[in-house]
N, C-alpha and C. Protein backbone atom coordinates (compact mmCIF):
# COMPACT_ATOMS: atom_id res chain seq x y z
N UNK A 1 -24.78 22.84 32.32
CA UNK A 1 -26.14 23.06 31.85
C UNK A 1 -27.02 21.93 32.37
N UNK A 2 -28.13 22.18 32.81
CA UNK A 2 -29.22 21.36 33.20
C UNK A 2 -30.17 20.42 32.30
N UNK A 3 -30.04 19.28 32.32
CA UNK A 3 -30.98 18.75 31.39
C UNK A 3 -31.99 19.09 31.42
N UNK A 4 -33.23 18.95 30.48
CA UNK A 4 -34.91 18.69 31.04
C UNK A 4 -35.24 17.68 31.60
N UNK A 5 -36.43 17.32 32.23
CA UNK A 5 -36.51 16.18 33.34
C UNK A 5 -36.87 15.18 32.03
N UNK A 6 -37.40 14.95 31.01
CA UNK A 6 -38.04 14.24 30.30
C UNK A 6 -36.62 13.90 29.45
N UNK A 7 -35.19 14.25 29.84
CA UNK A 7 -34.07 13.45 29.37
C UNK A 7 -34.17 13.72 27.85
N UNK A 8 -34.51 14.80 27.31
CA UNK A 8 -34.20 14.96 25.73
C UNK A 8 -32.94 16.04 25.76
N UNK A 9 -32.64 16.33 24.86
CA UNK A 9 -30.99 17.45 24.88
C UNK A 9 -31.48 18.21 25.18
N UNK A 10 -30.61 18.88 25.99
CA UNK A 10 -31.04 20.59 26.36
C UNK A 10 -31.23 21.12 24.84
N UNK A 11 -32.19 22.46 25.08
CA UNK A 11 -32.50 23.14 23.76
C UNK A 11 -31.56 23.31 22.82
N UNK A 12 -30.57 24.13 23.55
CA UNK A 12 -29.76 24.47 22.93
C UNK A 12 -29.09 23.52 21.70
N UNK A 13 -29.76 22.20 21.81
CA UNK A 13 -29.26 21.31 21.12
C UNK A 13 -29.93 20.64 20.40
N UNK A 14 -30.99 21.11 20.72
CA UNK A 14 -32.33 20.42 20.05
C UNK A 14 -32.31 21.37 18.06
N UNK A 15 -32.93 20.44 17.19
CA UNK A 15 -33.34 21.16 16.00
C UNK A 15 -31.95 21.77 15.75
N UNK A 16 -30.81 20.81 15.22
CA UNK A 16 -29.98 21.07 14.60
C UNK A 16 -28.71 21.22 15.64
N UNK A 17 -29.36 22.07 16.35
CA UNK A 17 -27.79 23.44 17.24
C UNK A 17 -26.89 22.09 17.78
N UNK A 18 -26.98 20.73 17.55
CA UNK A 18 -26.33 19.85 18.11
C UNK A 18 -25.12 19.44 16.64
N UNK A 19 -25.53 20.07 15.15
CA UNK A 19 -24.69 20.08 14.41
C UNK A 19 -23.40 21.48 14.58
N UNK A 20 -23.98 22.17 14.77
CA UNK A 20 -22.97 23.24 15.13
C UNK A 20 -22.02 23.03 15.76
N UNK A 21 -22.57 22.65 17.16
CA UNK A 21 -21.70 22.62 18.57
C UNK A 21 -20.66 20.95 17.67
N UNK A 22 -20.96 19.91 17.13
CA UNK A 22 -20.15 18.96 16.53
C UNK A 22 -19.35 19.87 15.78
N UNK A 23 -19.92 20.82 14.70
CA UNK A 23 -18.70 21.39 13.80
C UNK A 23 -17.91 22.16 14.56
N UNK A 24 -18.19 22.79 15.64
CA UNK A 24 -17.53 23.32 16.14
C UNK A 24 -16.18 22.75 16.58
N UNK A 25 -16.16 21.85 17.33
CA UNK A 25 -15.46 21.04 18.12
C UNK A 25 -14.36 20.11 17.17
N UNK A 26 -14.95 19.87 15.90
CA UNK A 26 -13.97 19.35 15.16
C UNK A 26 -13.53 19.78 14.35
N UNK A 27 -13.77 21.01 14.21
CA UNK A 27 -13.12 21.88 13.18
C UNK A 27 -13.62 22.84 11.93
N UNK A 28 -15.18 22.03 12.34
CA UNK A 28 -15.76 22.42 10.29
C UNK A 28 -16.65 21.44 10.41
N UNK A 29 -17.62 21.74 9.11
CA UNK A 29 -18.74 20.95 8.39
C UNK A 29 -17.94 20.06 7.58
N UNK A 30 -16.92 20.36 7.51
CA UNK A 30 -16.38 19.29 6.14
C UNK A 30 -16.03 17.66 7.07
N UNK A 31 -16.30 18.19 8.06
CA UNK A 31 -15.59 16.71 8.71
C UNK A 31 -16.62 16.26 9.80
N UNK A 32 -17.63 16.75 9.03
CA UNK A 32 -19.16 15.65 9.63
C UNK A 32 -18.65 14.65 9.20
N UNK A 33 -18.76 14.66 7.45
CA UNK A 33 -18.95 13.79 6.57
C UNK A 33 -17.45 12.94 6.04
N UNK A 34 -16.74 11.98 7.56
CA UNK A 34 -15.80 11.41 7.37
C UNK A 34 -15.66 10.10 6.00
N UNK A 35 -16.62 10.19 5.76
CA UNK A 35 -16.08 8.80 4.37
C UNK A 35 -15.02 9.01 3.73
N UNK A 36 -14.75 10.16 3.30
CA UNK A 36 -13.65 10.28 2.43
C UNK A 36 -12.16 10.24 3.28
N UNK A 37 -12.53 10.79 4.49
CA UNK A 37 -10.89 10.87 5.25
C UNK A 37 -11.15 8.98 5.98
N UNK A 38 -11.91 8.68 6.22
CA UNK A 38 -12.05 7.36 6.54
C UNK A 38 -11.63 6.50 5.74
N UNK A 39 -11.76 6.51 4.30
CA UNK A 39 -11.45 5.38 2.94
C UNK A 39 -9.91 5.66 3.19
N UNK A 40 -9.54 7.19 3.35
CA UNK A 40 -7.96 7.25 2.99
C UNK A 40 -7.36 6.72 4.66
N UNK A 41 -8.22 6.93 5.57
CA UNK A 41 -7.55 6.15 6.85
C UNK A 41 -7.37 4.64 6.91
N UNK A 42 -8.47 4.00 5.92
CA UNK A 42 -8.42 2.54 5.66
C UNK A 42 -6.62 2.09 4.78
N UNK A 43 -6.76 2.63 3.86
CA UNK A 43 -6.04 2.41 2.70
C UNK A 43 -4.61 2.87 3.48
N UNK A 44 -4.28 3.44 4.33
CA UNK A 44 -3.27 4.16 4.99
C UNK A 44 -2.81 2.77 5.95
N UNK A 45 -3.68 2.55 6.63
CA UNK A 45 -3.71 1.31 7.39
C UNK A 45 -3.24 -0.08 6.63
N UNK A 46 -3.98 -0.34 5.67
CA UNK A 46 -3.63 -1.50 4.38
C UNK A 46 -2.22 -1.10 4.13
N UNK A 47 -1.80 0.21 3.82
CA UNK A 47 -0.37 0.12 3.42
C UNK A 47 0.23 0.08 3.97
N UNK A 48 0.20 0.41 5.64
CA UNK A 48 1.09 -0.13 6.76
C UNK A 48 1.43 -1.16 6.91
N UNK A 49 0.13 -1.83 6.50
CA UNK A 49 0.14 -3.42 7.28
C UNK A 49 1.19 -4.18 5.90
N UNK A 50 0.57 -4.22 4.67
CA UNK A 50 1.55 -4.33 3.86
C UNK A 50 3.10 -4.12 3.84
N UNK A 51 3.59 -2.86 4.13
CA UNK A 51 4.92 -2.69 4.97
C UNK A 51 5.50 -3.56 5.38
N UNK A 52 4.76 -3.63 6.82
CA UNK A 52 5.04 -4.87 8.10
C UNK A 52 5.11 -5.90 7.51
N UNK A 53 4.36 -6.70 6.69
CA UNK A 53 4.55 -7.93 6.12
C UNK A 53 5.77 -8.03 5.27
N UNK A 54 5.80 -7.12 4.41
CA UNK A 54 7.23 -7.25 3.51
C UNK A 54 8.58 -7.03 4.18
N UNK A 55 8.22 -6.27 5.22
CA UNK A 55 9.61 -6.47 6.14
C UNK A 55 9.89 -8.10 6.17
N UNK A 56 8.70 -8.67 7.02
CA UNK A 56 8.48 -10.08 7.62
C UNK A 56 9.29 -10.97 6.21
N UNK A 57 8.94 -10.55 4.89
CA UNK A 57 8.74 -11.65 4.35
C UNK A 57 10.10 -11.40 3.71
N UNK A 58 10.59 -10.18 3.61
CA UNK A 58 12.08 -10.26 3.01
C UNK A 58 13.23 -10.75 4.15
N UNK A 59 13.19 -10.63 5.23
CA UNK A 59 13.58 -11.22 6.34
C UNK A 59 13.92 -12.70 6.16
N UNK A 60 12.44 -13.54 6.14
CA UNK A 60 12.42 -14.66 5.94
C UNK A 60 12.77 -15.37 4.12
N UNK A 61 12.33 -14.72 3.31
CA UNK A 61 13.03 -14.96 2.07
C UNK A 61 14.57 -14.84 1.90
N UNK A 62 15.61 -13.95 2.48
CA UNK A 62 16.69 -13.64 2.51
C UNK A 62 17.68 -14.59 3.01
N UNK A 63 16.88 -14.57 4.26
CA UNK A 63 17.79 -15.90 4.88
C UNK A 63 17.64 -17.17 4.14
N UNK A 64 16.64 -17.70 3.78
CA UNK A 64 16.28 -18.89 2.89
C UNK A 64 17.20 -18.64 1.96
N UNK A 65 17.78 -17.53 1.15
CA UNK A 65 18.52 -17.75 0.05
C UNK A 65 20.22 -17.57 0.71
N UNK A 66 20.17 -16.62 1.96
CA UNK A 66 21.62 -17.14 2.81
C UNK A 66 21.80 -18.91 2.86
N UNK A 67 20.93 -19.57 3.20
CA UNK A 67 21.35 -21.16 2.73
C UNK A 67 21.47 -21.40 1.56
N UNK A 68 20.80 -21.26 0.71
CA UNK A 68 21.25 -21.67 -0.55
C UNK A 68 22.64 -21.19 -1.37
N UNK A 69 22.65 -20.09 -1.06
CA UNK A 69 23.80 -19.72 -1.45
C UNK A 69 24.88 -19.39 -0.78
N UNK A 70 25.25 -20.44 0.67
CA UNK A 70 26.50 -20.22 1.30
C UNK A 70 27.64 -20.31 0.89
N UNK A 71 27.62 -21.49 -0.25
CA UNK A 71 29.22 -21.19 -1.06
C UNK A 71 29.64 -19.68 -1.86
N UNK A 72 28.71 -19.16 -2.26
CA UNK A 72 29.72 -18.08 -2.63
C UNK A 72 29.22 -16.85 -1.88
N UNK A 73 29.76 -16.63 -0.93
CA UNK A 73 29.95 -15.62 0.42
C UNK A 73 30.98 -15.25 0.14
N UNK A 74 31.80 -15.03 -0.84
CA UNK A 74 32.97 -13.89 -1.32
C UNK A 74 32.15 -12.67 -2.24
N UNK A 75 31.11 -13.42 -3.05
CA UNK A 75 30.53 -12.16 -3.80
C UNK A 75 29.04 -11.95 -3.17
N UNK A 76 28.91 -10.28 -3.15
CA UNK A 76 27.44 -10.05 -2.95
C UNK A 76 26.29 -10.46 -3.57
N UNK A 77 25.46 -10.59 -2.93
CA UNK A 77 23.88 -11.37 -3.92
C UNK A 77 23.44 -10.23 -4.60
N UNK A 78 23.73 -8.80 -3.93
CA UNK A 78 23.12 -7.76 -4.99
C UNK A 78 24.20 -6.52 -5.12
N UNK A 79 24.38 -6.50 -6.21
CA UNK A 79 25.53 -5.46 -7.21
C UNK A 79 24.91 -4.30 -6.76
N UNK A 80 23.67 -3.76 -7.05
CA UNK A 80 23.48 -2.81 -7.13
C UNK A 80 21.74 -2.71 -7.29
N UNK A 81 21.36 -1.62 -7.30
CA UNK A 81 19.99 -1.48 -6.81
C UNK A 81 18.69 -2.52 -8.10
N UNK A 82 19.44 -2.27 -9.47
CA UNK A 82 18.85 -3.12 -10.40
C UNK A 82 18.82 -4.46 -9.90
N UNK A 83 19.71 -5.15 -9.51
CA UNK A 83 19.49 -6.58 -8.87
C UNK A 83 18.74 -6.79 -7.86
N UNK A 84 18.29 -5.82 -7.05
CA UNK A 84 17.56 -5.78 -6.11
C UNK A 84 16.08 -5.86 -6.47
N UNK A 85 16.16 -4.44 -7.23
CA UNK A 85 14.60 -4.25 -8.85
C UNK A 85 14.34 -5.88 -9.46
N UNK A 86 14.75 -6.65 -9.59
CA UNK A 86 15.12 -7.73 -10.31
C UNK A 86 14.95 -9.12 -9.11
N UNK A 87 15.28 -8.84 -8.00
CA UNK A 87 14.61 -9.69 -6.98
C UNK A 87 13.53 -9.94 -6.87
N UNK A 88 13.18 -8.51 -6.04
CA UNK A 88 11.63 -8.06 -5.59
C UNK A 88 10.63 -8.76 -6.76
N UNK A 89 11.44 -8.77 -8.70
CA UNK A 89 10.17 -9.12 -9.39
C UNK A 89 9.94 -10.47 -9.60
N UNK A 90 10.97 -11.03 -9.11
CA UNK A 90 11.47 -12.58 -9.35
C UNK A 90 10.85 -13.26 -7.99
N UNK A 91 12.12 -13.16 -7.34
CA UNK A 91 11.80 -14.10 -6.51
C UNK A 91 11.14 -13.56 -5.21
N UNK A 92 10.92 -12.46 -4.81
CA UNK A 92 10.13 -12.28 -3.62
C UNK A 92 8.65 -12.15 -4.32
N UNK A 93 8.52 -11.89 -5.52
CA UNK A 93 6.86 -11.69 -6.43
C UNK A 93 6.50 -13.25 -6.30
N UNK A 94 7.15 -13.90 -6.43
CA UNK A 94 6.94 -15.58 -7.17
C UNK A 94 6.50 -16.37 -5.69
N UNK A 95 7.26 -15.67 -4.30
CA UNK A 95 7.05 -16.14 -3.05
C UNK A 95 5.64 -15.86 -2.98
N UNK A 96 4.93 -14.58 -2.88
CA UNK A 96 4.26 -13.17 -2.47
C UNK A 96 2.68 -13.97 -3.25
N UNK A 97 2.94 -13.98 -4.86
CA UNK A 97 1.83 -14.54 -5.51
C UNK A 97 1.93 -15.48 -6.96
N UNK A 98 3.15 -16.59 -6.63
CA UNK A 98 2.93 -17.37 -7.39
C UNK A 98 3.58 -17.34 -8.36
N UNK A 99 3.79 -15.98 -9.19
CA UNK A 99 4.23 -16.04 -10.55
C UNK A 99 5.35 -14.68 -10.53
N UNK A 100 6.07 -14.41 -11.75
CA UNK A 100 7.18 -13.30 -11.82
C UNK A 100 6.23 -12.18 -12.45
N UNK A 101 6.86 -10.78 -11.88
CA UNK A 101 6.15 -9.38 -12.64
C UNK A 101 6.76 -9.71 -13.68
N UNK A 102 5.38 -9.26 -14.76
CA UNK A 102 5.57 -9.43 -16.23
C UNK A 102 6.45 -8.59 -17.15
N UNK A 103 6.71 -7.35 -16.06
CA UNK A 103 7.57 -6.40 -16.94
C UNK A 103 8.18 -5.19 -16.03
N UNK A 104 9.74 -5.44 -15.88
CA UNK A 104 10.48 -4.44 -15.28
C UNK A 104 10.87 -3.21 -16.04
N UNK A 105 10.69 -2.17 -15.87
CA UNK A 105 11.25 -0.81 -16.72
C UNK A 105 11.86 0.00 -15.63
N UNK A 106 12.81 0.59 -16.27
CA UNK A 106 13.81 1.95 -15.43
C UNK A 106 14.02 3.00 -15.93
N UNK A 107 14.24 3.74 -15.64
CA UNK A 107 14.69 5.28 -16.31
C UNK A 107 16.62 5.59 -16.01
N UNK A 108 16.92 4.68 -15.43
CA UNK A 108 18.40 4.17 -14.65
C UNK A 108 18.24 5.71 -13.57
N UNK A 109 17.83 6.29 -13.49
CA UNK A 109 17.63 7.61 -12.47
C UNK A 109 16.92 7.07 -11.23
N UNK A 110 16.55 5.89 -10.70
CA UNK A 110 15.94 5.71 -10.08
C UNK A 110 14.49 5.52 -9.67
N UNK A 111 13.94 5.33 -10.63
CA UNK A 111 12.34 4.85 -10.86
C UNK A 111 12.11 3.77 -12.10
N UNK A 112 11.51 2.87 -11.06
CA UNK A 112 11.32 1.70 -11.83
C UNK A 112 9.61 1.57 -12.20
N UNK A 113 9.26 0.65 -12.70
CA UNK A 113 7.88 0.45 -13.19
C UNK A 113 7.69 -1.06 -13.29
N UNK A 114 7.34 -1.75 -12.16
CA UNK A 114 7.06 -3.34 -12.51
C UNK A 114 5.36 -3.30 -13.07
N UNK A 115 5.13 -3.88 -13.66
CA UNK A 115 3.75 -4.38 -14.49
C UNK A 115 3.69 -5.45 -14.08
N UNK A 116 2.40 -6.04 -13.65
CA UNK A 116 1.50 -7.37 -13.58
C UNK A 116 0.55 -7.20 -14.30
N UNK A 117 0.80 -8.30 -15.42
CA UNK A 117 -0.77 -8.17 -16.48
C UNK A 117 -1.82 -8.80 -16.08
N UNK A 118 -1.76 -9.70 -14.78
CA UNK A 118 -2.77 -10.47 -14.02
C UNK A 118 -2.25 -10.43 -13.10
N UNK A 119 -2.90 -9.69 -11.75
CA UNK A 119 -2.25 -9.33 -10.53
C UNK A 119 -3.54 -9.97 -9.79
N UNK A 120 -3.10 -11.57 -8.89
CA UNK A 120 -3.97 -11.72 -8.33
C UNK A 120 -4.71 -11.52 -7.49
N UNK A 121 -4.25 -10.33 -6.47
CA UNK A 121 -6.02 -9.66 -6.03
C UNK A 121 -6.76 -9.25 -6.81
N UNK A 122 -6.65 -8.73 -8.05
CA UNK A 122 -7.50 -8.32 -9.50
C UNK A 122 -7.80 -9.46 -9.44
N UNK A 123 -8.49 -10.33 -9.78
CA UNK A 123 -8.77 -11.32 -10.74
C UNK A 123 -9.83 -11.55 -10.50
N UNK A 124 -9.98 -11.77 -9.22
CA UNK A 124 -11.37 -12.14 -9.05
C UNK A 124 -12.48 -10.43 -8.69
N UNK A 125 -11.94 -10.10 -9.44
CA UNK A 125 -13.01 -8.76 -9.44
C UNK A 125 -13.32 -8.85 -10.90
N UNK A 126 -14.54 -7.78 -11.34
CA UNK A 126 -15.19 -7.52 -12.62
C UNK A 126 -13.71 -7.00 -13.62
N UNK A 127 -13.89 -7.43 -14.67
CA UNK A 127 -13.38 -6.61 -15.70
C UNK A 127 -13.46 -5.46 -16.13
N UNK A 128 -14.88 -5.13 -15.78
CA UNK A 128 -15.33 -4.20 -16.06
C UNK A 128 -14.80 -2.84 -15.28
N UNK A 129 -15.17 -1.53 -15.31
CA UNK A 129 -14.90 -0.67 -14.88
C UNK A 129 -15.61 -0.22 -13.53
N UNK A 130 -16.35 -0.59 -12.84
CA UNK A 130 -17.07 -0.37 -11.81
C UNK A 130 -16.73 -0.73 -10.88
N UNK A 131 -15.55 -1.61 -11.07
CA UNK A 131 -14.61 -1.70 -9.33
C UNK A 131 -13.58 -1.11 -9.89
N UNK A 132 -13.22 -0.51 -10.51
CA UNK A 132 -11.66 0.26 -10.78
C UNK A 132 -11.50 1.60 -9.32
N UNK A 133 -12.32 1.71 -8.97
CA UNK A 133 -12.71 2.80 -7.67
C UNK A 133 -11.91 1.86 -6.57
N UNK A 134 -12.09 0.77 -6.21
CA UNK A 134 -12.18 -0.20 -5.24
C UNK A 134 -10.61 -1.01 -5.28
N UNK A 135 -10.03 -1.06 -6.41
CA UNK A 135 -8.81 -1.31 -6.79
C UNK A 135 -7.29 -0.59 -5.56
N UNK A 136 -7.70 0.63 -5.62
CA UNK A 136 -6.55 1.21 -4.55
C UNK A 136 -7.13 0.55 -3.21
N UNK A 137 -7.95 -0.32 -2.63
CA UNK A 137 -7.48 -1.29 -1.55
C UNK A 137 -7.05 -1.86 -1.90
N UNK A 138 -6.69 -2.30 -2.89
CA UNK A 138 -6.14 -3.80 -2.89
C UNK A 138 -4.81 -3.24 -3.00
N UNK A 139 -4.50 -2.15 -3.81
CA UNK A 139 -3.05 -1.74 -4.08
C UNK A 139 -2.30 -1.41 -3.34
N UNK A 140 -3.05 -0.72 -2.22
CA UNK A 140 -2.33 -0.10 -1.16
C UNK A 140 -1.59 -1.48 -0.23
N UNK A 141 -2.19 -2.51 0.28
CA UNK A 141 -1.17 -3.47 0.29
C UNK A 141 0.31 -3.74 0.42
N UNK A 142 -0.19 -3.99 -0.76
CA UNK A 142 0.89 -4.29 -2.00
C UNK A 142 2.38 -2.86 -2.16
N UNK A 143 1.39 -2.39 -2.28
CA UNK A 143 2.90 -0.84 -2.24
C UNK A 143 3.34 -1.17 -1.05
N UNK A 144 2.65 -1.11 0.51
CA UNK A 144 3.44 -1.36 1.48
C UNK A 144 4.46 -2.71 1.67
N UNK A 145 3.94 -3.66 0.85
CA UNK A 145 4.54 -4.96 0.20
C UNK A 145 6.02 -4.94 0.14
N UNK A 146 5.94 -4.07 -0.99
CA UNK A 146 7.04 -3.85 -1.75
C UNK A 146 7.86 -2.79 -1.32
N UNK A 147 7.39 -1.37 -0.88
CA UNK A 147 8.21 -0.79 0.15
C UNK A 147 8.76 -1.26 1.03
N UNK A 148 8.41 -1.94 1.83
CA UNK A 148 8.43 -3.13 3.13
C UNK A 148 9.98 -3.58 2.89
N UNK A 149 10.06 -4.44 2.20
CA UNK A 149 10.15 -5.46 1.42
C UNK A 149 11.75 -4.68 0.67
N UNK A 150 11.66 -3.53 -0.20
CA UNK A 150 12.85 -2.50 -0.33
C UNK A 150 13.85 -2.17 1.00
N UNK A 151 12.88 -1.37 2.15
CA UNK A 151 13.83 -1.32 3.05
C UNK A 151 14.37 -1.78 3.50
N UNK A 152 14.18 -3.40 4.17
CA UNK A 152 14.81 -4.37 4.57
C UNK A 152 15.85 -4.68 3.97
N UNK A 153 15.78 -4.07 2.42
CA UNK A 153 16.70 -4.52 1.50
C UNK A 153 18.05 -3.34 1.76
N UNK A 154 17.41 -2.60 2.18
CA UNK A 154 18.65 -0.88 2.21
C UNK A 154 17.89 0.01 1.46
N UNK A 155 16.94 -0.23 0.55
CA UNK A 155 16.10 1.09 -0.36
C UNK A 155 15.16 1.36 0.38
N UNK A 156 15.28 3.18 0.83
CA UNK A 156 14.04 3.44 1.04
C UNK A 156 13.30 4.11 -0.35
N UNK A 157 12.27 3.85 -0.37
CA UNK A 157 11.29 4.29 -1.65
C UNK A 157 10.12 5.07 -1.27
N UNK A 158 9.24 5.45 -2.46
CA UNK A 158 7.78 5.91 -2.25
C UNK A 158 7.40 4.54 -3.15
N UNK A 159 6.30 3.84 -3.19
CA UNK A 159 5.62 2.60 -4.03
C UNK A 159 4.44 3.65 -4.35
N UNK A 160 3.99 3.84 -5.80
CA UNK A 160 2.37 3.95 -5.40
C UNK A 160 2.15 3.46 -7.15
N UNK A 161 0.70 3.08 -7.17
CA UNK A 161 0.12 1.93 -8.21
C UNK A 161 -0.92 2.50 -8.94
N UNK A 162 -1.07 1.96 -10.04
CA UNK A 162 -2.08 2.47 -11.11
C UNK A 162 -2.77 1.27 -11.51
N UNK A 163 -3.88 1.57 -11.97
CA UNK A 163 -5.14 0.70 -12.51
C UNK A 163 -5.37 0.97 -14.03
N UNK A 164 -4.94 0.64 -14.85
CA UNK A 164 -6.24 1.06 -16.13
C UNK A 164 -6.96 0.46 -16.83
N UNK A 165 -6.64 -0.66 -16.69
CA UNK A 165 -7.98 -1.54 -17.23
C UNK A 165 -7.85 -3.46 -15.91
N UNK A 166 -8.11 -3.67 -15.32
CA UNK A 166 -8.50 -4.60 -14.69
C UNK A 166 -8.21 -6.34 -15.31
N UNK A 167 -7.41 -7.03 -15.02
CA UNK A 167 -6.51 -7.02 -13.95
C UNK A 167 -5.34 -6.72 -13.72
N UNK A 168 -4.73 -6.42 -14.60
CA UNK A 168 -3.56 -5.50 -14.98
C UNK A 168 -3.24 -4.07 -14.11
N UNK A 169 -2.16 -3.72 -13.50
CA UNK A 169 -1.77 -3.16 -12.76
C UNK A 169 -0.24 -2.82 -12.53
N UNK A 170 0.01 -1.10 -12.54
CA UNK A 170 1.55 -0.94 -12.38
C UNK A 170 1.92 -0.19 -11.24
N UNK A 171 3.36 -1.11 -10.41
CA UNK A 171 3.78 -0.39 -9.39
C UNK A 171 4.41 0.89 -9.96
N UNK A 172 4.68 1.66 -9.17
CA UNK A 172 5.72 2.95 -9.74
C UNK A 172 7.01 3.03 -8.14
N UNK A 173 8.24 2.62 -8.69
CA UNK A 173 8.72 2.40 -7.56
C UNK A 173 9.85 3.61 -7.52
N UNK A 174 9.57 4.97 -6.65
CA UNK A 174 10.68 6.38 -6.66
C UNK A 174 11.92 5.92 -5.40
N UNK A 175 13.21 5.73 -6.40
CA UNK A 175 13.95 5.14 -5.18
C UNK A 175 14.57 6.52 -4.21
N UNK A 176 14.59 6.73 -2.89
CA UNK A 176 15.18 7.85 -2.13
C UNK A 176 16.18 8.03 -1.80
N UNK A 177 17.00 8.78 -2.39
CA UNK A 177 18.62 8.71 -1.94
C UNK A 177 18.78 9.32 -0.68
N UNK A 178 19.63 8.85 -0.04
CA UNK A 178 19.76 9.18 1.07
C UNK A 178 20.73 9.80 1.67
C-alpha cells in the first residue's frame, strides 16, 4: 500500500481502523489492554528469578553445613521431608532474612504452611490495606525462594503465598510426588 505524500497512515488506518488491524494481528481487543497479562508477566519473572537464587543459595548453604558437620557422615542431615520443612524454616530462613518462620504446620500428606508474622519485605510497607494488591510482588520472590531452594533439596513443589493483614504472610508449600 502506498503512503500519502504528507507521511500520515494510509486511510485505511486513519480514525481508529489502525485499532482493528492491531486486534487483529494479536488476537482480540482484550489484549490491547496488556496491564493485567503484563503484572502477571512481571510476577512470573520475580518468581523465576527467586527460583534461581534459592537454587544459588541452598547450594551454597549446604555445603557450609557439609563443613560443619563432617564428623558425622555415617548419618543423613535429612530423615525425611519434615527435616527438610524444618531447614528451609530454620536455617536457610535465618540465612535468607535474619530470623526463623514463626510457625511450621503439616497435614503429614504433604502440604506444609510456614507463617512469618513479620516478613521483611512487608515491613516497610503500610499496614494498612492499600498495598495488600502490591504484596504478590514481593511474594512471588520468595515462593521461587523457597521452591528454588526445595529442589536443590530433591522436593519438587508448587510454593504459592497469602496476605491477610500486613506484615504477616503464609507460604503454602504442595509437595509433588514423583
Amino acid at each position: 500500500m502506498k503512503s500519502p505524500p504528507d507521511g500520515r497512515f494510509p486511510p485505511r488506518l486513519a480514525a481508529g481502523g489502525w485499532a482493528r488491524l492491531l486486534a487483529q494481528s494479536r488476537g482480540g481487543f482484550e489484549n490491547l489492554w496488556v496491564h493485567e497479562d503484563e503484572n502477571g508477566r512481571c510476577i512470573t519473572k520475580l518468581e523465576n528469578m527467586g527460583f534461581r537464587v534459592g537454587q544459588g543459595l541452598i547450594e551454597s548453604t549446604v555445603l557450609l553445613l557439609v563443613d560443619l558437620f563432617r564428623f558425622t557422615k555415617d548419618t543423613a542431615r535429612f530423615k525425611d521431608e519434615l527435616d527438610i520443612m524444618k531447614f528451609i524454616c530454620k536455617d536457610f530462613w535465618t540465612t535468607v532474612f535474619k530470623k526463623q518462620i514463626d510457625n511450621l504446620r503439616t497435614n503429614h500428606q504433604g502440604i506444609y504452611v510456614l507463617q512469618d508474622n513479620k516478613f521483611r519485605l512487608l515491613t516497610q510497607m503500610s499496614a494498612g490495606k492499600q498495598y495488600l494488591e502490591h504484596a504478590s510482588k514481593y511474594l512471588a520472590f520468595t515462593c521461587g525462594l523457597i521452591r528454588g531452594g526445595l529442589l536443590n533439596l530433591g522436593i519438587k513443589s508448587i510454593v504459592t503465598a497469602e496476605v491477610s493483614s500486613m506484615p504477616a504472610c503464609k507460604f503454602q508449600v504442595m509437595i509433588q510426588k514423583l
